[in-house]
Protein backbone atom coordinates (compact mmCIF):
# COMPACT_ATOMS: atom_id res chain seq x y z
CA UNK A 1 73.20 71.25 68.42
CA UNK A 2 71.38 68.22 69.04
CA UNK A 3 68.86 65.92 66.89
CA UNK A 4 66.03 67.22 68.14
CA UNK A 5 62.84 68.27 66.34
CA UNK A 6 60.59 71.07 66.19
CA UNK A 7 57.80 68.81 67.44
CA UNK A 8 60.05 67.83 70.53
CA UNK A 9 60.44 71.62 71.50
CA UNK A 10 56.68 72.29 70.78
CA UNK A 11 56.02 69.83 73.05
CA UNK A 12 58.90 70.45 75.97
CA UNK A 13 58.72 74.40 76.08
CA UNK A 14 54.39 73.88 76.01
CA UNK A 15 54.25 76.21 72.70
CA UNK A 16 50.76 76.51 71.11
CA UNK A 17 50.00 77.72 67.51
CA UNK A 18 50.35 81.51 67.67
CA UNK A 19 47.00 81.74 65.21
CA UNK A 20 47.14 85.54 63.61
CA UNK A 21 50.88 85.81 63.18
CA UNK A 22 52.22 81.72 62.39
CA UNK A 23 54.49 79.95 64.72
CA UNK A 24 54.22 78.45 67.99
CA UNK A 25 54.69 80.31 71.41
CA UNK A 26 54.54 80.22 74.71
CA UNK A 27 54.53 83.17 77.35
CA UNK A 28 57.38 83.09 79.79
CA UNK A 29 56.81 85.97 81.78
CA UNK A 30 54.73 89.05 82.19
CA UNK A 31 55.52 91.70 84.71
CA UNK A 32 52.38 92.27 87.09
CA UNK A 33 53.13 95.71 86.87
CA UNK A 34 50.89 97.90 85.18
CA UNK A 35 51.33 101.33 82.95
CA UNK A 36 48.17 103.27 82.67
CA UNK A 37 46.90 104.77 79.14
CA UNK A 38 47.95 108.14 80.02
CA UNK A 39 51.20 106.77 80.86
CA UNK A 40 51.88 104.80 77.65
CA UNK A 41 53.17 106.00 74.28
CA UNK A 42 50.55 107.77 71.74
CA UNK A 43 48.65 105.45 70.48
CA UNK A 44 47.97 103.31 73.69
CA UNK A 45 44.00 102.66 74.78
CA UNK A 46 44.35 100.56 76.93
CA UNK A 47 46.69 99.91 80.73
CA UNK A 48 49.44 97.02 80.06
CA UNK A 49 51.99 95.36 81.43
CA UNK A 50 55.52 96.76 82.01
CA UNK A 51 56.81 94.09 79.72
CA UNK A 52 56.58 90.82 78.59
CA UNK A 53 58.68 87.78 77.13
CA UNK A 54 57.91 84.37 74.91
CA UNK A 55 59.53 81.61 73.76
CA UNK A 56 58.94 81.87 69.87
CA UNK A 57 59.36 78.94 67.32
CA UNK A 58 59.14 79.03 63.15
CA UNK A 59 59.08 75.88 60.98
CA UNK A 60 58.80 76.06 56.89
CA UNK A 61 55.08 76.12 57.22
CA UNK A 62 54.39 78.28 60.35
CA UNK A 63 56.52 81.40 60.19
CA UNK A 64 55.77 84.85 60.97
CA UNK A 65 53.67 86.52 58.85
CA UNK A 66 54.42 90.63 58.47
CA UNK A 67 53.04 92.70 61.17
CA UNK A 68 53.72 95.42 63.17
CA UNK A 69 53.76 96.32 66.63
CA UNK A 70 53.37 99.63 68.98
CA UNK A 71 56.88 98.95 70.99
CA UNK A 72 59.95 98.07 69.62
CA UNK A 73 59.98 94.22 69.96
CA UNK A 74 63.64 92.34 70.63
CA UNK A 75 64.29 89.12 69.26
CA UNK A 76 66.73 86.84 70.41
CA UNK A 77 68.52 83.77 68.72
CA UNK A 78 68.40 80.58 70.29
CA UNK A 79 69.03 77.70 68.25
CA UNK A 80 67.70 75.64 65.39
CA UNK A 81 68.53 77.19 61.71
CA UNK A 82 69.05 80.64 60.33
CA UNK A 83 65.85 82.56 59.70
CA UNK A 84 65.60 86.07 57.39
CA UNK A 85 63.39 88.69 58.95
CA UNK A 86 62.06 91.64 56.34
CA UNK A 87 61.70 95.36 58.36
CA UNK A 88 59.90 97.90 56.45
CA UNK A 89 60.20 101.28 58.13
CA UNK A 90 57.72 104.29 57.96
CA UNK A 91 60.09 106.04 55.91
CA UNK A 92 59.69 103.40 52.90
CA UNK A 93 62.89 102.12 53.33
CA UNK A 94 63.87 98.51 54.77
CA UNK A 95 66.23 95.49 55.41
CA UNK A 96 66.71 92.23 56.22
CA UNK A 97 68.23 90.99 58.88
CA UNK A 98 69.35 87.12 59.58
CA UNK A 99 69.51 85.82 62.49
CA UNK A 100 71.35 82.59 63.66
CA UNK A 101 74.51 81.51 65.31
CA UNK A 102 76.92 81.86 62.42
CA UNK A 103 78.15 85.27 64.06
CA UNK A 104 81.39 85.27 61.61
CA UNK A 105 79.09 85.03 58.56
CA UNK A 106 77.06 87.88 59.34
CA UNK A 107 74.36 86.35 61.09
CA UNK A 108 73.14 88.10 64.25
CA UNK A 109 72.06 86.83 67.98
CA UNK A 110 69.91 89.61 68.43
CA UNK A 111 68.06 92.54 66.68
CA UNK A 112 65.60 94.96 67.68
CA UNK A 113 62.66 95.63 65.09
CA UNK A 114 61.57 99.20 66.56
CA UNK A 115 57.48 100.24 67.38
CA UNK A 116 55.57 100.54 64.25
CA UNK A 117 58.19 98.84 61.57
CA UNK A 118 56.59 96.00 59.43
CA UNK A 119 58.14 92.61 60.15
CA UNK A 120 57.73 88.89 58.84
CA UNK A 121 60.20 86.29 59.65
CA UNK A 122 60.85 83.12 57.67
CA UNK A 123 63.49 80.11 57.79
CA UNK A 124 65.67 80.53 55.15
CA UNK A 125 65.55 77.86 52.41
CA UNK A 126 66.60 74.44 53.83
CA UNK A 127 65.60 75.34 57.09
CA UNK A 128 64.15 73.13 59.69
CA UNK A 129 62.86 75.17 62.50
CA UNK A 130 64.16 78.32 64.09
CA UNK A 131 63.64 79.01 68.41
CA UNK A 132 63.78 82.45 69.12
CA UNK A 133 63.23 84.49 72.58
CA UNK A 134 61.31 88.10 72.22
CA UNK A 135 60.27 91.27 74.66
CA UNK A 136 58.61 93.58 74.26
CA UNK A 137 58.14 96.59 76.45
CA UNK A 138 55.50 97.95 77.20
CA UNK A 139 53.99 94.25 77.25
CA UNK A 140 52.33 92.50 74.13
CA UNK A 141 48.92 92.57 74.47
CA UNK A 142 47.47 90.77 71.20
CA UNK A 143 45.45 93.88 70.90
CA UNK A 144 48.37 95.77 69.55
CA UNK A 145 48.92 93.05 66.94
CA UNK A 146 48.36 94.80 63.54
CA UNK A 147 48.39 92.39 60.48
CA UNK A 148 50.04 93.15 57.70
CA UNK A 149 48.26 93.30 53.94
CA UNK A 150 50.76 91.83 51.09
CA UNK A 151 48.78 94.06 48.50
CA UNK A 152 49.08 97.21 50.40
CA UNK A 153 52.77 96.57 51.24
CA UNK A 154 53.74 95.77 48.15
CA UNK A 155 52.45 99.31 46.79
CA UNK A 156 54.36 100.66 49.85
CA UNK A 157 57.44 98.95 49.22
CA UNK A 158 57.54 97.87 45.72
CA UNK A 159 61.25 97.24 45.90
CA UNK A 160 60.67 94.75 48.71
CA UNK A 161 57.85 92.41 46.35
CA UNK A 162 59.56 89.56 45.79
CA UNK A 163 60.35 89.20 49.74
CA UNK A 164 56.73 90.55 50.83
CA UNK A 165 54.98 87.74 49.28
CA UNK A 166 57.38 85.68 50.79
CA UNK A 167 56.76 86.31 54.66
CA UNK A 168 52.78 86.81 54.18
């Protein structure tokens, strides 16, 4: 990997503060084809698009804060440092799963977080920056963005605290 920066990729991929979640992002493509309510998973008001991609960048201070989604969302590794994303599933269980290019060490290229799973994503410590890819299908609409409350997770996953108040 080269010497560059997180400000250098902000600035060459055109990312922009991605304000509710953290990070910086930029769209790279969204199909114009469009899936009707009727035709979308429960829980669906509104017609979207068949899918959708972004460029998606962390640094120590702008990281993604837990959320969840409708879809399953798919992120993808692209360079930079390892980062530790926290799942929390319906069932009360979770995990966390690194991602980065050290394959051998355990580290992954990609990972799916499925529809309705609480996720946060942080650098780990040391870290400079992190550039991921992600897609969702059906398309993100920021609609579907549903924060996530540390409080109320915590209660919900009280074996996850320590990392909970770490990625909100």
């Amino acid at each position: 990997m080269t010497d560059i920066t997180a400000k250098e990729i902000i600035k060459l991929l055109n990312l922009i503060p991605l304000q509710e979640e953290g990070g910086y992002y930029a769209e790279t493509y969204k199909s114009s084809f469009r899936i009707a309510p009727g035709n979308l998973p429960r829980g669906y008001e509104s017609a979207h698009s068949l899918s959708t991609a972004i460029y998606y960048l962390i640094t120590p201070k702008r990281f993604s804060r837990m959320h969840r989604l409708p879809a399953d969302e798919v992120w993808h590794f692209y360079f930079g440092d390892a980062a530790e994303q926290l799942q929390l599933f319906p069932d009360g269980t979770g995990k966390i799963v690194t991602l980065g290019n050290h394959i051998g060490k355990g580290e992954v290229l990609q990972t799916v977080v499925p529809a309705s799973v609480w996720q946060g994503t942080i650098l780990k410590p040391g870290g400079r920056f992190a550039l991921f890819g992600t897609t969702m299908s059906p398309g993100f609409e920021f609609s579907d963005y549903q924060p996530g409350d540390a409080d109320q997770l915590i209660r919900s996953y009280p074996q996850f605290e320590k990392e909970i108040i770490l990625h909100t």
